[in-house]
Protein backbone atom coordinates (compact mmCIF):
# COMPACT_ATOMS: atom_id res chain seq x y z
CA UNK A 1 -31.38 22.00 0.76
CA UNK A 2 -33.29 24.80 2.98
CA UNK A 3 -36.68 23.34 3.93
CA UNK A 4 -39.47 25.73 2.07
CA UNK A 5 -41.96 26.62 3.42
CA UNK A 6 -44.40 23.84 2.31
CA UNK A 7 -41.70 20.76 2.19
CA UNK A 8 -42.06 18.11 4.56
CA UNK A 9 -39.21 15.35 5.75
CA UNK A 10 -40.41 12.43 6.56
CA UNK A 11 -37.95 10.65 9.31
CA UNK A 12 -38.70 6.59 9.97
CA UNK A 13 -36.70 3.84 10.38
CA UNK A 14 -34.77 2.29 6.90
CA UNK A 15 -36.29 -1.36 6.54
CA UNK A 16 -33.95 -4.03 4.21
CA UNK A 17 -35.64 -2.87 1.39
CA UNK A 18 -33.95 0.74 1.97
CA UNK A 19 -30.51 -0.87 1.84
CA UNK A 20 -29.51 0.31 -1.63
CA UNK A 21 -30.57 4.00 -0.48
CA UNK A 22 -28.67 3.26 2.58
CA UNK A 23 -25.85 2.65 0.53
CA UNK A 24 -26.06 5.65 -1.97
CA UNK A 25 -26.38 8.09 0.65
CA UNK A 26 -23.19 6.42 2.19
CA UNK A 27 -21.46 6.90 -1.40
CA UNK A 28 -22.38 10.39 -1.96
CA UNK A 29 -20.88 11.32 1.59
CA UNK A 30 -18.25 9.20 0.98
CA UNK A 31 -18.18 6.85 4.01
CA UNK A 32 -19.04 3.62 5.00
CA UNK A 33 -22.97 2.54 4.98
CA UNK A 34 -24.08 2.85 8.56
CA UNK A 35 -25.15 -0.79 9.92
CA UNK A 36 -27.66 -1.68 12.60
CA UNK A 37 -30.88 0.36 13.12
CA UNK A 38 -31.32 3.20 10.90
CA UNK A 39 -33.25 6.44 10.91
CA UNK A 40 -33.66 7.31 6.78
CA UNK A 41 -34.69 11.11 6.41
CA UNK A 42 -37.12 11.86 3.11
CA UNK A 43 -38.35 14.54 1.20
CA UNK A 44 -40.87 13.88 -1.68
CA UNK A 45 -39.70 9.95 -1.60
CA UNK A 46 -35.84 11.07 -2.43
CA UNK A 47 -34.00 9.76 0.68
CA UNK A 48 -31.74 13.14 2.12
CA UNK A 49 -29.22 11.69 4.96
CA UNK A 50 -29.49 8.57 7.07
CA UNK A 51 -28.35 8.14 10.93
CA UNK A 52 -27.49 5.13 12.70
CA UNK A 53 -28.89 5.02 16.13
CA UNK A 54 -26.17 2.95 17.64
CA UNK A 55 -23.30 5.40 16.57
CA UNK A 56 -25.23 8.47 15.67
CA UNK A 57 -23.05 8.41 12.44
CA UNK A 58 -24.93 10.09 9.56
CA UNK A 59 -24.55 9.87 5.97
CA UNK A 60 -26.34 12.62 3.77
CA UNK A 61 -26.22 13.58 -0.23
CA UNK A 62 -23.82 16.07 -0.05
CA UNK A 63 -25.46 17.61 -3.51
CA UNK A 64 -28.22 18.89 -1.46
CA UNK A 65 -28.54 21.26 1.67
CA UNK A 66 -29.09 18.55 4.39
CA UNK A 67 -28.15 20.72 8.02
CA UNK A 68 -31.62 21.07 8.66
CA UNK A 69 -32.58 17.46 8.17
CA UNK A 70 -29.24 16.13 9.87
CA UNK A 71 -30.17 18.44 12.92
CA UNK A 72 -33.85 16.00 12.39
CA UNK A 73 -32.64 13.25 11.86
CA UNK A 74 -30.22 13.71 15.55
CA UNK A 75 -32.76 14.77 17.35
CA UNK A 76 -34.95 12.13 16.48
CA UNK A 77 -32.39 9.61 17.69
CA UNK A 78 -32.03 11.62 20.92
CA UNK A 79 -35.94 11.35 21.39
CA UNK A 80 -35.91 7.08 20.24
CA UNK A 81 -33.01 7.00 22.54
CA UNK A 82 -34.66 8.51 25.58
CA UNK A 83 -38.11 6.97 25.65
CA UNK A 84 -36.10 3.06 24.96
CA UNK A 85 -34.16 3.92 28.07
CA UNK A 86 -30.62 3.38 26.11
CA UNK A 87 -29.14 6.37 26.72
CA UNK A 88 -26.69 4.59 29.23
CA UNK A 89 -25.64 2.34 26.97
CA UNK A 90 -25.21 5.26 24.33
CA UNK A 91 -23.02 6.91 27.14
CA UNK A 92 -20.78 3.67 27.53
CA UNK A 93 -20.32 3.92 23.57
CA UNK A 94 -19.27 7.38 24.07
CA UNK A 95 -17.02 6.67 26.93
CA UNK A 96 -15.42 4.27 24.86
CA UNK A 97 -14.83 6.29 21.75
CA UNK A 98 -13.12 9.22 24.08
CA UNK A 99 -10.48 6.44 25.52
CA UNK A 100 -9.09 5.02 22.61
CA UNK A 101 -8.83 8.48 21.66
């Protein structure tokens, strides 16, 4: 999905009630639904791609054009993770993921 013009995402955090979504997005990318704190992207009300901001793993409907709204959706998390001061533990997750590697 290119973003017209006039189309506007909507990026907040997934509440239990999103859970289903959570889990179709997860289906239609063909991965595991993201646990933990979620950032749910949406255009119109239709839910596009999801992130997780403890692993930065994203799920998105593959049937749609989602780059755009992934690039969002990441630099949300980037902004959430800078103002709650937890970038260090992001870092340690990183550190971690590049060892057992």
């Amino acid at each position: 999905m290119d973003l017209q013009p006039h189309s506007y995402v909507t990026i907040r955090h997934a509440t239990s009630h999103d859970g289903l979504t959570v889990e179709r997005l997860a289906a239609l990318d063909s991965q595991s639904t993201p646990h933990g704190e979620v950032l749910l992207a949406e255009r119109e009300g239709v839910a596009l791609a999801a992130i997780s901001l403890i692993s930065g793993r994203v799920v998105a409907d593959l049937c749609e054009r989602t780059e755009t709204v992934v690039w969002m959706l990441r630099r949300r998390r980037y902004e959430l993770l800078r103002q709650g001061g937890e970038v260090a533990p992001a870092r340690m997750l990183l550190r971690r993921v590049t060892q057992t590697t």
